[in-house]
Protein backbone atom coordinates (compact mmCIF):
# COMPACT_ATOMS: atom_id res chain seq x y z
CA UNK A 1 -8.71 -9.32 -113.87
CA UNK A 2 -5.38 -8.54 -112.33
CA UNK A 3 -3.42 -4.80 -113.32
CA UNK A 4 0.11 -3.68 -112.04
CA UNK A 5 -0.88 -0.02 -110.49
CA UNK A 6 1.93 1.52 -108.49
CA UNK A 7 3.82 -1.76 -107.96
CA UNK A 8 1.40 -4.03 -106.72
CA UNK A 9 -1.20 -6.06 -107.87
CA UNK A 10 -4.32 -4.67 -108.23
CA UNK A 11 -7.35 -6.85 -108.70
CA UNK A 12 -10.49 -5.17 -110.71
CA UNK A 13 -13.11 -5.86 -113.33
CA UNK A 14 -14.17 -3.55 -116.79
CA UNK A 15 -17.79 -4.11 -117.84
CA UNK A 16 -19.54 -2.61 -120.63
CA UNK A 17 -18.72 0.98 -122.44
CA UNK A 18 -19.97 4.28 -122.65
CA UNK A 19 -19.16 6.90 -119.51
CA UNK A 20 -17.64 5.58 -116.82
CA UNK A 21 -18.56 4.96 -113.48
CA UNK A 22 -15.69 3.26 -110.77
CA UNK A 23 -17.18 1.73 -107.60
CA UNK A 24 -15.06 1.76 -104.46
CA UNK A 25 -16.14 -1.09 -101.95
CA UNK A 26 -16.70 -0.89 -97.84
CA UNK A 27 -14.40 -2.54 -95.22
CA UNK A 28 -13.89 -5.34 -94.94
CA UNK A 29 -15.34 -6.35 -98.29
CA UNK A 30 -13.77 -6.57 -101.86
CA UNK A 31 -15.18 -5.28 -104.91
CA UNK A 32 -18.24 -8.39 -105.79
CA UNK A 33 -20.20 -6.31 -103.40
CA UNK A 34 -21.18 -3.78 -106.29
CA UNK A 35 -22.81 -7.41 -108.20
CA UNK A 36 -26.42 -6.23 -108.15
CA UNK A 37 -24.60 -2.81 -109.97
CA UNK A 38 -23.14 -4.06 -112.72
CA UNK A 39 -26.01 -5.54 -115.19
CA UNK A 40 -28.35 -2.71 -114.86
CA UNK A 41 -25.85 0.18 -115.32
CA UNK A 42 -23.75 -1.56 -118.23
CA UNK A 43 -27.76 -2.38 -119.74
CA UNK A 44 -28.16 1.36 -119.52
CA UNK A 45 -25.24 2.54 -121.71
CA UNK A 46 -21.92 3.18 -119.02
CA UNK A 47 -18.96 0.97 -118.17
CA UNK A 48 -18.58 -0.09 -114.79
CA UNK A 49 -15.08 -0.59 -113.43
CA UNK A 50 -14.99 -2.41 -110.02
CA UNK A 51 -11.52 -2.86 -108.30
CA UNK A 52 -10.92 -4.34 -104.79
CA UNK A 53 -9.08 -2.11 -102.67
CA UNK A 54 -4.84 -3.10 -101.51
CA UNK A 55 -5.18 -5.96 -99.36
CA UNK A 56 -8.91 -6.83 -100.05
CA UNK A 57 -10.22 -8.99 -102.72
CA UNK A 58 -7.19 -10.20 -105.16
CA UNK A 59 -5.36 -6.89 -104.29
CA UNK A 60 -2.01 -7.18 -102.80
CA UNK A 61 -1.55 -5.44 -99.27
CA UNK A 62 0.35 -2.68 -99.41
CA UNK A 63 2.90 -1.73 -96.51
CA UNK A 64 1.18 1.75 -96.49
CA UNK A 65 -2.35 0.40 -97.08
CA UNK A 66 -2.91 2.08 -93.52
CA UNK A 67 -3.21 5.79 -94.78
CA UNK A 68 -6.21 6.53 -97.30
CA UNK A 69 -3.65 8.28 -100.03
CA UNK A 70 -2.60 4.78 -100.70
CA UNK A 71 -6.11 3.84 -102.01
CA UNK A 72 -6.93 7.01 -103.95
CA UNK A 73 -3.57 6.88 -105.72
CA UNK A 74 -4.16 3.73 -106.77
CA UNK A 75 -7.74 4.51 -108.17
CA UNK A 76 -6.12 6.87 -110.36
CA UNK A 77 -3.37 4.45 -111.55
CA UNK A 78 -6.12 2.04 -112.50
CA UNK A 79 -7.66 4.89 -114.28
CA UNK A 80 -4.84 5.75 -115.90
CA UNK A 81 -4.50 2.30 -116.70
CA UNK A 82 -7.65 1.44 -118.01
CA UNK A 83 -7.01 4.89 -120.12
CA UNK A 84 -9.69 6.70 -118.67
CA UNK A 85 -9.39 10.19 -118.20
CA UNK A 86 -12.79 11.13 -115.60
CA UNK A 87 -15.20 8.95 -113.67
CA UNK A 88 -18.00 9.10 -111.72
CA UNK A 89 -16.86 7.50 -108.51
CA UNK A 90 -19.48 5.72 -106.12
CA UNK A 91 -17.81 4.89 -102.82
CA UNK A 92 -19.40 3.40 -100.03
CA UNK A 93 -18.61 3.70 -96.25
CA UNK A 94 -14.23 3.52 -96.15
CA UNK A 95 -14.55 3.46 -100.33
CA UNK A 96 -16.76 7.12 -99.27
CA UNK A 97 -13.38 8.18 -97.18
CA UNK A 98 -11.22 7.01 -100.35
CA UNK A 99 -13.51 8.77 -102.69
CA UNK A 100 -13.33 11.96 -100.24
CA UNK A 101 -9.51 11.98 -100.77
CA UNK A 102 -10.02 11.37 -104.33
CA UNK A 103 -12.27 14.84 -104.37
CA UNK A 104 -9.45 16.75 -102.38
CA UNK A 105 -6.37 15.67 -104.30
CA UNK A 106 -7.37 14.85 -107.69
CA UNK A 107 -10.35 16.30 -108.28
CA UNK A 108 -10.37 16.75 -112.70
CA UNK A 109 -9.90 13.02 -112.48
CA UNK A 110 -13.98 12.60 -110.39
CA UNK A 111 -16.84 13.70 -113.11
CA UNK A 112 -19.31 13.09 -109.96
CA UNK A 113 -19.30 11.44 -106.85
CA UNK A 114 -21.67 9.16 -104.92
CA UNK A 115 -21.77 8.74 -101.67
CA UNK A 116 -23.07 5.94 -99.83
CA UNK A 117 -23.64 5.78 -96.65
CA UNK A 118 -20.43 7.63 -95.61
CA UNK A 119 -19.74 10.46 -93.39
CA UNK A 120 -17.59 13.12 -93.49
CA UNK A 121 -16.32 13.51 -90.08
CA UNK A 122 -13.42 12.04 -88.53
CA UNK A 123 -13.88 9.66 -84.93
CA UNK A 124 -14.56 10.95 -81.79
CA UNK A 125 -12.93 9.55 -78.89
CA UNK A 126 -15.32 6.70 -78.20
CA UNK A 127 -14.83 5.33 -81.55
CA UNK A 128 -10.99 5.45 -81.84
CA UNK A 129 -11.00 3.71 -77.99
CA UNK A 130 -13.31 1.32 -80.36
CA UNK A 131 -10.68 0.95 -82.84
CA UNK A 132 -7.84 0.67 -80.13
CA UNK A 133 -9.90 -2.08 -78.86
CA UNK A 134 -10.59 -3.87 -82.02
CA UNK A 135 -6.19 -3.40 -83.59
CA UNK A 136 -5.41 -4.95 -80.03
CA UNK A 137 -7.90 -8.00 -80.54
CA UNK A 138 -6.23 -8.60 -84.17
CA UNK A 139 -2.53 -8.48 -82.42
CA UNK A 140 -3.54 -10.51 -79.63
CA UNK A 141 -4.87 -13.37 -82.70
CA UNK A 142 -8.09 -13.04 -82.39
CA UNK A 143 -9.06 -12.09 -85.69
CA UNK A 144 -12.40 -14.21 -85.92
CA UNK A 145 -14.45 -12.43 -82.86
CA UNK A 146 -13.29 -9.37 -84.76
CA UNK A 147 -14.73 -10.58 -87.96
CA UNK A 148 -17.64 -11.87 -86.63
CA UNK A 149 -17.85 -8.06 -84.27
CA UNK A 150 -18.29 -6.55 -87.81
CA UNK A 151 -20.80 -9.13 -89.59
CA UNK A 152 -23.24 -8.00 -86.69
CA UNK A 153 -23.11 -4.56 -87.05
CA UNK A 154 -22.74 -4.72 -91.32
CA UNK A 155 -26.20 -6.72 -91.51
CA UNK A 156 -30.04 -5.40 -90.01
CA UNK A 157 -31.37 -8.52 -87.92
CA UNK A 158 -33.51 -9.28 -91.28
CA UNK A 159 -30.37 -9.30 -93.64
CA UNK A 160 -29.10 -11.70 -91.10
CA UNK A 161 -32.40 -14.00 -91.20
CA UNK A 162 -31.50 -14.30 -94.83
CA UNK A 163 -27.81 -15.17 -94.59
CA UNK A 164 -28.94 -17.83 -96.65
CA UNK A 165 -29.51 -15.70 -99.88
CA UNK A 166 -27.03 -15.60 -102.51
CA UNK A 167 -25.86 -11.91 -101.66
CA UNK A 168 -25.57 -12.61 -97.33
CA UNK A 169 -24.02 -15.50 -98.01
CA UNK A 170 -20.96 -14.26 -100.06
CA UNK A 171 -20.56 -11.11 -97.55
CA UNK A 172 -20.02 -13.33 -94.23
CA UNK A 173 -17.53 -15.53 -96.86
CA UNK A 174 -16.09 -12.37 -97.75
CA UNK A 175 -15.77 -11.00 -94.22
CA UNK A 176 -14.23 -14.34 -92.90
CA UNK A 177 -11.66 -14.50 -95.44
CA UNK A 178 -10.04 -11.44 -94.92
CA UNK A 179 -6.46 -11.38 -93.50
CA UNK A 180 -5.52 -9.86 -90.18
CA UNK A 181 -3.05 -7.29 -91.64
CA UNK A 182 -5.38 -6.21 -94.42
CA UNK A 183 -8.06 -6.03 -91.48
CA UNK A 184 -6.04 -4.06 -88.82
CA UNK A 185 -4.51 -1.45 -92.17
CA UNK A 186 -8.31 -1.20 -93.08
CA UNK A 187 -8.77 -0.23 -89.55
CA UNK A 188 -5.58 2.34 -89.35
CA UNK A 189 -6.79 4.31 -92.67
CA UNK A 190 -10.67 4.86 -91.63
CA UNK A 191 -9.38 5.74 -88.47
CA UNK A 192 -6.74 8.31 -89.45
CA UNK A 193 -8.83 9.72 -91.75
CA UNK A 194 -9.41 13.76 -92.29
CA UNK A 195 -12.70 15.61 -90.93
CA UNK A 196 -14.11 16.75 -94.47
CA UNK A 197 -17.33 18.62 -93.13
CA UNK A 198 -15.54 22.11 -93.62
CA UNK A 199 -14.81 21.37 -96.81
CA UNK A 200 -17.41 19.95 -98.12
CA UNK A 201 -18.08 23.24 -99.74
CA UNK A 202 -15.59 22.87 -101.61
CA UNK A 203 -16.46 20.10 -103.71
CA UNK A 204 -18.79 21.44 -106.04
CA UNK A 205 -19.27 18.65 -109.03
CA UNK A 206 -22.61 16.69 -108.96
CA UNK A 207 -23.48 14.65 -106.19
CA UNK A 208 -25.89 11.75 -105.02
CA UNK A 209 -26.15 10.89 -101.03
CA UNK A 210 -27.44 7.57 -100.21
CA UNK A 211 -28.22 6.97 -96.65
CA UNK A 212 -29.43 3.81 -94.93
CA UNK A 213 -32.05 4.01 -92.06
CA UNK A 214 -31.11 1.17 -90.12
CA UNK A 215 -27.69 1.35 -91.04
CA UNK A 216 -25.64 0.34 -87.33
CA UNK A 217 -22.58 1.77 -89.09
CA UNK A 218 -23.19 4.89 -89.98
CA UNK A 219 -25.79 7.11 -88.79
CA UNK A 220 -28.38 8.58 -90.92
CA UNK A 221 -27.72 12.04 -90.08
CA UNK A 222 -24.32 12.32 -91.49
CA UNK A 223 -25.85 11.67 -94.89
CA UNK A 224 -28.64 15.05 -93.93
CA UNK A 225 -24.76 16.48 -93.31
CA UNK A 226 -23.64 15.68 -96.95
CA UNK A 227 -26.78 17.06 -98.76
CA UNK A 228 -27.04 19.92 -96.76
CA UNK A 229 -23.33 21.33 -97.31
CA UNK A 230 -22.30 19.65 -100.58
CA UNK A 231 -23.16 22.48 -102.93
CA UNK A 232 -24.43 20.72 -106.08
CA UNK A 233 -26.11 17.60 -104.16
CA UNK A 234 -28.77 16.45 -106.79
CA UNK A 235 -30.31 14.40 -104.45
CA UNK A 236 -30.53 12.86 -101.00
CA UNK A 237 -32.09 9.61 -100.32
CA UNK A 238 -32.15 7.16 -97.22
CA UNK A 239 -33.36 3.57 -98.12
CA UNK A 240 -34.93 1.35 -95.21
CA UNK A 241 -31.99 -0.76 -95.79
CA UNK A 242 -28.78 -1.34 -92.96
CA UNK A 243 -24.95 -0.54 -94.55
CA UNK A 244 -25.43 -2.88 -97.33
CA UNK A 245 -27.80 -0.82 -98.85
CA UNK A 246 -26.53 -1.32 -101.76
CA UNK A 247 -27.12 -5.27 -102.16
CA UNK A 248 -30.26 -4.97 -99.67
CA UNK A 249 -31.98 -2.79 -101.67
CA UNK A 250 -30.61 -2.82 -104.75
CA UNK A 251 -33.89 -2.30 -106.91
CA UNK A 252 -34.29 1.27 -105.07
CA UNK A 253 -31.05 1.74 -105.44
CA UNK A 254 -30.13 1.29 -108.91
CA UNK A 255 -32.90 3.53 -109.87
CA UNK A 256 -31.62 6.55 -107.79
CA UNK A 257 -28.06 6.16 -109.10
CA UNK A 258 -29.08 5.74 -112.76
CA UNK A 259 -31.28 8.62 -112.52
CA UNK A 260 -28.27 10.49 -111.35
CA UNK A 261 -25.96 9.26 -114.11
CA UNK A 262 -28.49 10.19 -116.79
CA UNK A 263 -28.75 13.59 -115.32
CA UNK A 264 -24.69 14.08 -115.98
CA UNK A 265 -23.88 12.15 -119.63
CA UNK A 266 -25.01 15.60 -121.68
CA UNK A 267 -22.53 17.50 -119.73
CA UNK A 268 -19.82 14.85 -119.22
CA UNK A 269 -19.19 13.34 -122.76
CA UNK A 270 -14.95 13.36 -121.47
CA UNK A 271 -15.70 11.04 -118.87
CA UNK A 272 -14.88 7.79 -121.30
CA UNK A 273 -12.29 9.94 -123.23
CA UNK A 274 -9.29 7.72 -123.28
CA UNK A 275 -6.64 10.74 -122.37
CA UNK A 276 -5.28 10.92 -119.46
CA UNK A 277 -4.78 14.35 -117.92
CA UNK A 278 -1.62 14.63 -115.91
CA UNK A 279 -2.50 15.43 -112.26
């Protein structure tokens, strides 16, 4: 499905009903990555919204889709949209940075947050000479080493021995579809993003902190960061999965994030309310 939010077009899907639960997807990905989400969640009584972020999926590209404001104002206009007034918000590695500026500017709209493997620190100087490197490869045309620079490090060596699988299959598709601009205003936004790890004390709703062991992404410590200052963290967990952890190991997954959204439907009965507070 296709929404107007903020002037563009904003691609997204609405399963089920009950509480709801909005899933923000990685770079450079769109929102089908959250597939192996969807059945078991909706099965279990809560409505899954999906959307692809500007420039990814069947969302338009913004001219500002460089700065991560962009991307949390428009997951409140599709929640305002979609008339819901508080979700629990699962974002995973950029849709974690999203979901982080979701926490520190709107933060009655988030009834809970996930985190997946995310961090909350901004790049040092090795990885924005990294990013320099990789925005200079995209201007100079070469947009499919780039692509093909991030399917190595997005998949463990045994995700890649399956890259005939259903699930492997669709991310390299996904990957090598996506457009220079979108990729080089993906890179812009992760890498301009704020250093959260004072904050983080701050944000005291419920919390779940999925790591990934052999995640080449994102190191597992940053999630040991997240649990230890995030002051209501309900759990920490880190799968033997890489930075798909999600579709990887979705069984293990699925369990820990249901038990999480159990653990917050007695206290968060407004969550599917159809007002909208203003904010």
């Amino acid at each position: 499905m296709k929404a107007k939010i903020n002037g563009v077009q904003i691609g997204y899907d609405d399963f089920g009903k009950g509480p709801a639960v909005l899933f923000v997807h990685g770079y450079p990905l769109n929102r089908k990555m959250w597939r192996r989400q969807v059945e078991p969640l909706v099965n279990d009584g809560f409505r899954v919204i999906l959307t692809d972020l500007s420039g990814f999926g069947e969302s338009e590209l913004r001219e500002d889709a460089g700065d991560l404001h962009t991307h949390a104002d428009d997951l409140v206009g599709l929640l305002n949209y979609l008339g819901v007034g508080r979700a629990v918000v699962c974002g995973i590695s950029m849709g974690g940075y999203v979901l982080f500026d979701l926490l520190d500017r709107y933060p009655k709209r988030v009834a809970g947050a996930c985190f997946v493997v995310t961090r909350p620190v901004g790049d040092d100087v090795q990885e924005r000479v990294k990013r320099a490197e990789l925005r200079r490869a995209l201007d100079n045309g070469e947009t499919d080493q780039v692509r093909e620079a991030f399917l190595r490090v997005l998949m463990t060596p045994s995700a890649r021995k399956k890259s005939r699988s259903p699930d492997m299959r669709e991310v390299c598709e996904w990957v090598r579809s996506a457009e220079p601009l979108s990729l080089a205003a993906g890179l812009n936004a992760i890498g301009g993003r704020k250093d959260y790890t004072s904050l983080l004390k701050n944000f005291s709703l419920p919390t779940l902190v999925v790591g990934a062991e052999l995640d080449r992404v994102i190191h597992p410590l940053h999630s040991e960061i997240l649990a230890r200052h995030l002051p209501n963290c309900f759990r920490a967990v880190s799968l033997k999965g890489g930075h798909l952890v999600n579709l990887e190991k979705f069984q293990a997954f699925n369990g820990h994030l249901l038990e999480f959204l159990r653990t917050l439907v007695p206290r968060s009965r407004d969550m599917a309310e159809p007002s909208v507070p203003s904010s």
